[in-house]
Protein backbone atom coordinates (compact mmCIF):
# COMPACT_ATOMS: atom_id res chain seq x y z
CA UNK A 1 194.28 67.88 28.44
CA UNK A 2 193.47 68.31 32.00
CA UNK A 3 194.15 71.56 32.30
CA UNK A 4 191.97 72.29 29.41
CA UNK A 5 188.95 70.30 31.23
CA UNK A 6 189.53 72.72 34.16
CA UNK A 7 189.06 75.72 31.92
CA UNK A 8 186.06 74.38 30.14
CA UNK A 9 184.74 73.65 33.46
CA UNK A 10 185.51 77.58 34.69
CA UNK A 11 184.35 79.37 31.94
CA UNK A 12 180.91 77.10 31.81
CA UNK A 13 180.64 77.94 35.43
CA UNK A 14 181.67 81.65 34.37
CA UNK A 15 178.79 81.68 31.86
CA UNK A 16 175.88 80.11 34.05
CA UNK A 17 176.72 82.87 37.03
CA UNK A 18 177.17 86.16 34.55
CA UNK A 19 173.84 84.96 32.88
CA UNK A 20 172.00 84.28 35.42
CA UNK A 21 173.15 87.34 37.75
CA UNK A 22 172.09 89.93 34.14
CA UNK A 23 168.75 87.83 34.54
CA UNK A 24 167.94 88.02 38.06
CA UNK A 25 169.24 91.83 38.12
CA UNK A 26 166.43 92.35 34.72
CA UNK A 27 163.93 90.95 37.01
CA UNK A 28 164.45 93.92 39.82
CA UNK A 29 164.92 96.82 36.91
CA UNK A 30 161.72 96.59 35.53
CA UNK A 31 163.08 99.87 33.54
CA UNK A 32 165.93 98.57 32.05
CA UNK A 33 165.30 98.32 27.90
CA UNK A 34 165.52 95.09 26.73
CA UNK A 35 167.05 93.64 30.29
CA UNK A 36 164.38 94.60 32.09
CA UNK A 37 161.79 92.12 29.55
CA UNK A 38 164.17 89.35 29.42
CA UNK A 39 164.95 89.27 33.45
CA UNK A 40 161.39 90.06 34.20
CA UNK A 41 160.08 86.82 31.74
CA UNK A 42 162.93 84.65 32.98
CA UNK A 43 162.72 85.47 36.61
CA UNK A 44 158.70 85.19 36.87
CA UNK A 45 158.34 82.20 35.17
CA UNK A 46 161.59 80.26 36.26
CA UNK A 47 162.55 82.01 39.43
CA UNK A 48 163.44 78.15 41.16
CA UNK A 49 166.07 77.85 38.44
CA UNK A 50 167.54 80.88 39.13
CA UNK A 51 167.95 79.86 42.34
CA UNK A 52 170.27 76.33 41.16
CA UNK A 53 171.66 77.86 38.13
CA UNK A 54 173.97 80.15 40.20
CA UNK A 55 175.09 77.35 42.40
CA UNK A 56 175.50 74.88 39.58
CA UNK A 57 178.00 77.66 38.25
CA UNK A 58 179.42 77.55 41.68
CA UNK A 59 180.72 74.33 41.70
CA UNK A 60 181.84 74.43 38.08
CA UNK A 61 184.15 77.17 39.46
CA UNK A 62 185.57 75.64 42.75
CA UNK A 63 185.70 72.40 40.35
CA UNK A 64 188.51 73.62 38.27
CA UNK A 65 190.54 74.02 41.02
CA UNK A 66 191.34 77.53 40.12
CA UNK A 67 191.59 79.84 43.47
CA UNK A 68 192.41 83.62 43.73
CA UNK A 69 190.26 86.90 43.01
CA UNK A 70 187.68 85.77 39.80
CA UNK A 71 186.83 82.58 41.61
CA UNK A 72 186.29 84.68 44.71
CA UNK A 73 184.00 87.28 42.62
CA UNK A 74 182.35 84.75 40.65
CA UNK A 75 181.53 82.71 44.02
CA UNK A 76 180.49 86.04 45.19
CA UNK A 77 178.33 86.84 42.57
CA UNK A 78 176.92 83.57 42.58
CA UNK A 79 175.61 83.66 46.11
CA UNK A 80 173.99 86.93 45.61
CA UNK A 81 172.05 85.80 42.41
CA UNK A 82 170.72 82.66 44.07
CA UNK A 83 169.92 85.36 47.03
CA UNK A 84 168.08 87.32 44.51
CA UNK A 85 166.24 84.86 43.06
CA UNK A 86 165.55 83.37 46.10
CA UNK A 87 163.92 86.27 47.70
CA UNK A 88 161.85 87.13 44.39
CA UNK A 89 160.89 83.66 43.97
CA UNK A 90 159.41 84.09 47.71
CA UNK A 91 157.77 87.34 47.25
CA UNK A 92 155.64 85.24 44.55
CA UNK A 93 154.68 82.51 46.54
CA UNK A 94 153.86 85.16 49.34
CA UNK A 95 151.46 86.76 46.82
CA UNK A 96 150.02 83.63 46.08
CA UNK A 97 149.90 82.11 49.81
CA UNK A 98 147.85 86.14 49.98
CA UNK A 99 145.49 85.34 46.77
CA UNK A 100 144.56 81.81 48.39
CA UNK A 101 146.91 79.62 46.54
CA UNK A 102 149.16 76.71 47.99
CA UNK A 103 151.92 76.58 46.15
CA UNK A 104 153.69 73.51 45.38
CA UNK A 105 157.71 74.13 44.46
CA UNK A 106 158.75 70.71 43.55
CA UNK A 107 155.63 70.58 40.93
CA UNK A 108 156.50 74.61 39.98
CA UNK A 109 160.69 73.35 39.73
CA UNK A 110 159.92 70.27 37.86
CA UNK A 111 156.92 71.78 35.37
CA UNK A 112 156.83 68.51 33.54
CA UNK A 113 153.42 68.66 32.33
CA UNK A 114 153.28 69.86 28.88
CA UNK A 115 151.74 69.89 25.79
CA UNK A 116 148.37 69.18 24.19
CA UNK A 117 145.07 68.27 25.79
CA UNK A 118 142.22 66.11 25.17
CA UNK A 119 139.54 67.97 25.04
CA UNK A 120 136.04 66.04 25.77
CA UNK A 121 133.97 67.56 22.90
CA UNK A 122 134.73 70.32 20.02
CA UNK A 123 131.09 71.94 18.82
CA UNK A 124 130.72 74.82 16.24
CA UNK A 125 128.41 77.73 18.03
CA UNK A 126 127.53 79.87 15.52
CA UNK A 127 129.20 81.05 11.81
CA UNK A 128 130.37 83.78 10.84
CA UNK A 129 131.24 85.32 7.29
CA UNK A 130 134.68 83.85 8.21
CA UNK A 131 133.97 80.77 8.73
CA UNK A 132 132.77 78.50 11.74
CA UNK A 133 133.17 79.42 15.15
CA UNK A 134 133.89 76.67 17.47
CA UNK A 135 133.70 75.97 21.29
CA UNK A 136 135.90 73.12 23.40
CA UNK A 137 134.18 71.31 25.36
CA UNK A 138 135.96 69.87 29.08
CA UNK A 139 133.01 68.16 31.08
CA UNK A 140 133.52 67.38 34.58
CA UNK A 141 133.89 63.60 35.83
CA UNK A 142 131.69 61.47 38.14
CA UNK A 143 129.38 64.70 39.11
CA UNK A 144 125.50 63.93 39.31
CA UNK A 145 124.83 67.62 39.89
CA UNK A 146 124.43 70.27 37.35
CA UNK A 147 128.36 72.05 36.98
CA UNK A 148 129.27 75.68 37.26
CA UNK A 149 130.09 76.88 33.64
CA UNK A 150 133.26 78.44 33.25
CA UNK A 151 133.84 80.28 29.76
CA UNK A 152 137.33 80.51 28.97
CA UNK A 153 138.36 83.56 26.07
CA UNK A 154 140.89 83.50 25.06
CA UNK A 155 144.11 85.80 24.20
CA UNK A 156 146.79 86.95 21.19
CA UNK A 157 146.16 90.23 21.32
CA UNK A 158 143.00 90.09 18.75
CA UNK A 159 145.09 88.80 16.46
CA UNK A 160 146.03 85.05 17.16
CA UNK A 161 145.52 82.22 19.64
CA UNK A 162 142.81 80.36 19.92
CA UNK A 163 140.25 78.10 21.86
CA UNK A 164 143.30 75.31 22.33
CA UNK A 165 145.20 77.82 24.37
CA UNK A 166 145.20 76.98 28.42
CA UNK A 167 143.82 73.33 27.53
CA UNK A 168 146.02 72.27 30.64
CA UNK A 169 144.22 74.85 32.82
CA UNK A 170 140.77 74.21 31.53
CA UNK A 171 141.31 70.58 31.76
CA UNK A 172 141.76 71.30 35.69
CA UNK A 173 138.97 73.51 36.24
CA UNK A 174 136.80 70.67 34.66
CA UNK A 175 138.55 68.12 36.98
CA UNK A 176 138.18 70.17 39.52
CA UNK A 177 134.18 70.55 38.64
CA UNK A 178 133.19 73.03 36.33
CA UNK A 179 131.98 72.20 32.74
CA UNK A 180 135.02 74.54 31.59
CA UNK A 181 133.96 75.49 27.49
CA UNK A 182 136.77 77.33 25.73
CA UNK A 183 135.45 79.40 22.33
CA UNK A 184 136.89 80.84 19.82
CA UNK A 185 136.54 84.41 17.55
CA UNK A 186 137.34 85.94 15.03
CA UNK A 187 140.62 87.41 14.60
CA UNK A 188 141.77 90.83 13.56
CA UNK A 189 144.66 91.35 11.14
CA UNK A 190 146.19 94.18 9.57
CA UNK A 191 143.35 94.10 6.85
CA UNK A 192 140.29 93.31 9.15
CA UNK A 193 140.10 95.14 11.79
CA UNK A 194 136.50 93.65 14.17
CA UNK A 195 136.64 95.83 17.43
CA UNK A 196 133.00 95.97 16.96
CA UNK A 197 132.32 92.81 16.14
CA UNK A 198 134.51 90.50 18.82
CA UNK A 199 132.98 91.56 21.62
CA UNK A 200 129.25 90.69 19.89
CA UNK A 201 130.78 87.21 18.85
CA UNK A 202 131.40 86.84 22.39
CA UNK A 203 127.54 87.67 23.30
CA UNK A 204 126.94 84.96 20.38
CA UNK A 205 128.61 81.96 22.48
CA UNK A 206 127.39 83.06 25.53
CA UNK A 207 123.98 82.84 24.30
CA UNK A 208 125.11 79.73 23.02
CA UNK A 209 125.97 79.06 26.54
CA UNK A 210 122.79 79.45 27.50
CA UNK A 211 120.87 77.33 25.27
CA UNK A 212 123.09 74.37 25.48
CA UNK A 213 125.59 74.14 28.58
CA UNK A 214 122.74 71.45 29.99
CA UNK A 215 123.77 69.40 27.18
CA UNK A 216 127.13 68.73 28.51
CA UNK A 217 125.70 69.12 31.97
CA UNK A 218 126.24 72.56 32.67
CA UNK A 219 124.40 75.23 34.92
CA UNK A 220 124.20 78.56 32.89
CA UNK A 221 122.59 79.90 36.05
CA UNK A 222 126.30 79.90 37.83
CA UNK A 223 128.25 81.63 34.95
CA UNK A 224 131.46 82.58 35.00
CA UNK A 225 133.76 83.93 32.69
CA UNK A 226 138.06 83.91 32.79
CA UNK A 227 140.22 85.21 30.22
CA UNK A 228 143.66 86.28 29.93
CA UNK A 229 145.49 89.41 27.77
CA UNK A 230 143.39 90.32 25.07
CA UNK A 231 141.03 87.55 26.58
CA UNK A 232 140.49 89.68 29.99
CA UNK A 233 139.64 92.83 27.80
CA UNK A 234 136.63 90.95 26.24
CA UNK A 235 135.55 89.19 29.08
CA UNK A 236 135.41 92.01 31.65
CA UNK A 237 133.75 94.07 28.91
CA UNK A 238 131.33 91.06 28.07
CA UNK A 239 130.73 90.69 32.21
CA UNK A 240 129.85 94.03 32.64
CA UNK A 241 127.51 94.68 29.48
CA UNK A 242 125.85 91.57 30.32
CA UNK A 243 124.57 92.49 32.97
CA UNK A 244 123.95 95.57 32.47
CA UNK A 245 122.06 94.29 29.35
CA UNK A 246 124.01 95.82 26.41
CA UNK A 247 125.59 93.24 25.13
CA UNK A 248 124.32 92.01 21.68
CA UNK A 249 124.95 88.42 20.08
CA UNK A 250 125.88 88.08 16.63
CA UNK A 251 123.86 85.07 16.11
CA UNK A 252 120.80 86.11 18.47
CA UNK A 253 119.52 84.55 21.56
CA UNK A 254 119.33 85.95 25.00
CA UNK A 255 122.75 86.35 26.39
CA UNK A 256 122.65 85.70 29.88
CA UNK A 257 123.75 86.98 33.74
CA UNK A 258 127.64 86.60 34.80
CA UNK A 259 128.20 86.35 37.95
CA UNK A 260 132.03 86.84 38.56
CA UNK A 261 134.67 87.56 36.57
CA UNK A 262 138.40 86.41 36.46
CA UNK A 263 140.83 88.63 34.08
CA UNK A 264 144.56 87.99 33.60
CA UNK A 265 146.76 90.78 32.87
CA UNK A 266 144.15 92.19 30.48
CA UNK A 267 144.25 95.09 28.00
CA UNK A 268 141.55 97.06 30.13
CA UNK A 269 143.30 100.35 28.74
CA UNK A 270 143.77 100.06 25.00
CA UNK A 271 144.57 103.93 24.46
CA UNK A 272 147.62 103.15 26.77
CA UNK A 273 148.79 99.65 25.38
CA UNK A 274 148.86 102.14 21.91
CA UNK A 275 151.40 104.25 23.34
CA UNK A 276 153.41 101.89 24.84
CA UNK A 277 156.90 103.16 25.00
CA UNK A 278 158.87 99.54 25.78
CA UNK A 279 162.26 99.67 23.71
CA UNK A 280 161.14 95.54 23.01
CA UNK A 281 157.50 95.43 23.44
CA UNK A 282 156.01 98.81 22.26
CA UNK A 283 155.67 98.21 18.66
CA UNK A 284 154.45 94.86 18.77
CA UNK A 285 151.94 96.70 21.54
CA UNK A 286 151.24 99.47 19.41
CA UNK A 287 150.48 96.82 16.36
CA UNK A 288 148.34 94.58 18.17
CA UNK A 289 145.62 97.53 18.58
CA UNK A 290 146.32 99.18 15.55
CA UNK A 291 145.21 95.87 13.92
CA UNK A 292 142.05 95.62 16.04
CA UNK A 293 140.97 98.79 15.93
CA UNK A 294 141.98 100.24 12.79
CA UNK A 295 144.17 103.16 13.60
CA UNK A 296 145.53 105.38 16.70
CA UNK A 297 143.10 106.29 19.27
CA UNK A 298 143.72 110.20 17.70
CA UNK A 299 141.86 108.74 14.36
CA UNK A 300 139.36 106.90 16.03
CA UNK A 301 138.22 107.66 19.96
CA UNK A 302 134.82 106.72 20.01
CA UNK A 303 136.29 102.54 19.08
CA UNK A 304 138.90 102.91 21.86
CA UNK A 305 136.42 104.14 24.13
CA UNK A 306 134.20 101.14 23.43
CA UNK A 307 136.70 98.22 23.46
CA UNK A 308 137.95 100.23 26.77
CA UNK A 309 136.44 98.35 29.85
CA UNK A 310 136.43 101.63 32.14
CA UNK A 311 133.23 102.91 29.82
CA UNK A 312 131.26 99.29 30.87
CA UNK A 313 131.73 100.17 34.43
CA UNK A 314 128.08 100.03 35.92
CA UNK A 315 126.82 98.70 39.52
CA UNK A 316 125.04 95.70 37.96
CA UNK A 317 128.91 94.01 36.59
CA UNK A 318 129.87 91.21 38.48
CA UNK A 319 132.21 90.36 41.15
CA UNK A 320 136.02 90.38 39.12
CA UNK A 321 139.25 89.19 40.00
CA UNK A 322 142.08 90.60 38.44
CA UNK A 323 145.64 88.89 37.95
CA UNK A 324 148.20 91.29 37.12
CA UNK A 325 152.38 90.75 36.90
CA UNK A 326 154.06 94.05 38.13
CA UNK A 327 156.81 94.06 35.35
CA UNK A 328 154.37 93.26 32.43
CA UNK A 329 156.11 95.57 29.74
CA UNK A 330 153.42 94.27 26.92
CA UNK A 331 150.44 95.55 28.94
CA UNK A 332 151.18 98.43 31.34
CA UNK A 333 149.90 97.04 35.37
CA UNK A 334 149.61 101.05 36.06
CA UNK A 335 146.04 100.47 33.65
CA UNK A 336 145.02 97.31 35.45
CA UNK A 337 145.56 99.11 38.80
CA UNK A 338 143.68 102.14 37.85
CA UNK A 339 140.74 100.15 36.61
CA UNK A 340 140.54 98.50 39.79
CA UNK A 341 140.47 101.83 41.66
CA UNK A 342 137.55 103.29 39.12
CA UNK A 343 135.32 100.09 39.01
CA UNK A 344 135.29 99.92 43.30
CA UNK A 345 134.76 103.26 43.40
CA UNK A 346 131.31 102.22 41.17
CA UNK A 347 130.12 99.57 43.64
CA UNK A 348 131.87 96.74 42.11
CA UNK A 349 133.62 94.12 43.85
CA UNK A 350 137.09 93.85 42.54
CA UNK A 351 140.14 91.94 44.04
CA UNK A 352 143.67 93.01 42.53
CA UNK A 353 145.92 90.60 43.10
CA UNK A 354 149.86 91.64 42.22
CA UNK A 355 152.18 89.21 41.19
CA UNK A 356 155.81 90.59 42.36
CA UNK A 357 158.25 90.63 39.24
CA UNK A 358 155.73 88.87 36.84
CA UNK A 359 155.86 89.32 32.94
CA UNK A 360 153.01 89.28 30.52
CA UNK A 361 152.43 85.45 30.68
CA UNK A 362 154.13 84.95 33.94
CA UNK A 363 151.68 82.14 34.39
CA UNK A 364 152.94 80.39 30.47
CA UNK A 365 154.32 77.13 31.82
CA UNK A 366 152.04 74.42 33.19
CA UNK A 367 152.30 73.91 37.01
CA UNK A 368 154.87 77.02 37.32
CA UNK A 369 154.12 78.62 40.73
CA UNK A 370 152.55 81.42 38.41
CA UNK A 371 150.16 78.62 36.87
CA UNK A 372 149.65 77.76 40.48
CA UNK A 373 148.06 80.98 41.48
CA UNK A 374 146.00 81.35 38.32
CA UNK A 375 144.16 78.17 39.00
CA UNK A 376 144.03 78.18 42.90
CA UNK A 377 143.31 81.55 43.62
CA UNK A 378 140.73 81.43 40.71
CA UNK A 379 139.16 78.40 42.23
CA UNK A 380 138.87 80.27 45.74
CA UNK A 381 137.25 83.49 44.11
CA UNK A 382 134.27 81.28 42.26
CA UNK A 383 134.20 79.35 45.54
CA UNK A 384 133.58 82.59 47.85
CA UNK A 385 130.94 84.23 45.36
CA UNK A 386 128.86 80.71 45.06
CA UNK A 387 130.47 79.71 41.79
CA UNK A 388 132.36 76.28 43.11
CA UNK A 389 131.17 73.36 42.54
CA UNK A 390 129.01 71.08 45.34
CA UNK A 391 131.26 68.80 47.06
């Protein structure tokens, strides 16, 4: 029976290092199919664990008792995956240390806060011939001042999410001293395809915005705008025809100035995400703007070219911050990083920030040190361009 224990005990140990070491080695081969997504995803978003898991498996091993060669390799192997994910996990709080975020490992190892929100108010904006469209409302505490607005939009590919989504991170811009107000649109599906009508939706609550954001005591004057995925396509488009006054509302109303602009891992290349090649990822990639647009960008280039954000370049779009994970296999980085290059060369401000080994959604778990740099380095791009709140 105790010899039996022992064995348990090695092969459990056996189990944590193998996995963990295929994980952590997906993480550096952004190429590899189908490793390459999982290591990238497991790495980016639970790097610290990577880092125990190995020597958890460790002792396991040297507590069987068993000695000789595969304890020697395992221990081996075990050393260099905590390495490995010790010098990614690094390279990501580097990056964020770079972006203006303070990272906090023992809130980013422990990432207990989960689930729902409270969210301070739920209004319906406008309707559509869908149904209602509804905004959620996080009002900051305590402030006597009129609040920063912060718009959040966001993602799913077209096709799903929902204003809900990120209620942990809007509920800490708000404590933090925006009036944060998440809305929602309608969705595409395989039938109803609204590339032409999403973005106008988003003119809708932004004119909303406008009218109403005083209510809840709001400054539409200091207008910003985040979104992440699908959500950073519309609002970098919405940013920059804003202000360069093209962007209609479905419901009316003046839709007014942004002034900056923070995008995570969007879709600012649709044509691309439509021939993504990912062995996992591609055809859900290749669906998600099929649905939205109705078709390959062969059938229809003039609706790729306006749900695109490089055609909204113009000098008059605001200041933008861009998020981007460098293993994303959903949405290609290459687009993100070519954007950047094409919108400075227009006069706009744009800061590129690059998280090392990050996944679509690197920033997914509440308080994760990818979490961490969303909201931090956010907060200290609205700070620098005016956007912060007043002490």
């Amino acid at each position: 029976m105790r010899d039996l224990g022992r064995l348990t005990l090695l092969f459990l140990g056996a189990a944590i290092i193998i996995a963990s070491a295929v994980l952590v080695t997906g993480g550096y081969a952004r190429a590899l199919p189908y490793l390459g997504d999982a290591g990238s995803a497991t790495l980016s978003v639970f790097g610290l664990w990577l880092i125990a898991l190995p020597l958890v498996g460790i002792a396991a091993v040297l507590g069987a008792g068993r000695r000789g060669r595969a304890a020697t390799i395992l221990t081996g192997l075990g050393i260099a995956t905590a390495l490995g994910a010790g010098i990614a996990t690094a390279q990501m709080v580097q990056a964020a240390n770079d972006a203006g975020a303070i990272i906090d490992l023992v809130e980013a190892f422990s990432v207990s806060k989960l689930g729902p929100v409270a969210v301070d108010a739920t209004t319906e904006y406008a309707r559509s011939a869908q149904g209602p469209l509804k905004a959620a409302i996080y009002r900051p505490r305590g402030s006597k001042r009129p609040a920063p607005v912060l718009v959040y939009v966001h993602g799913g590919g077209w096709i799903a999410g929902s204003r809900t989504d990120r209620g942990q991170d809007m509920r800490w811009f708000a404590d933090h001293g925006w009036l944060t107000i998440a809305v929602d649109y309608t969705l595409s599906s395989e039938q109803v395809h609204l590339w032409n009508l999403t973005i106008r939706q988003i003119g809708c609550s932004l004119a909303w915005v406008a009218r109403n954001s005083a209510r809840y005591g709001g400054d539409a004057g200091r207008l910003s705008l985040f979104g992440d995925s699908a959500g950073g396509n519309l609002v970098i488009n919405a940013g920059y025809m804003a202000n360069q006054r093209t962007l209609r509302s479905s419901c009316g109303g003046k839709v007014p100035h942004v002034a900056t602009v923070v995008a995570m891992y969007p879709v600012v290349d649709v044509a691309a995400s439509k021939d993504n090649a990912d062995a996992l990822l591609g055809a859900f990639a290749r669906y998600l703007t099929a649905a939205y647009t109705g078709g390959t960008p062969r059938q229809y280039p003039d609706r790729y070219a306006a749900v695109s954000s490089a055609t909204h370049i113009n000098p008059a779009a605001p200041a933008t911050l861009i998020i981007v994970g460098t293993n994303d296999h959903l949405v290609s980085p290459e687009g993100a990083y070519a954007f950047a290059d094409k919108a400075r060369t227009a006069g706009i401000e744009v800061r590129l920030v690059r998280f090392p080994h990050g996944e679509h959604g690197f920033d997914a778990v509440d308080g994760g040190i990818g979490d961490q740099l969303a909201r931090q380095a956010t907060y200290m791009f609205l700070k620098a361009h005016g956007q912060a709140p007043a002490p």
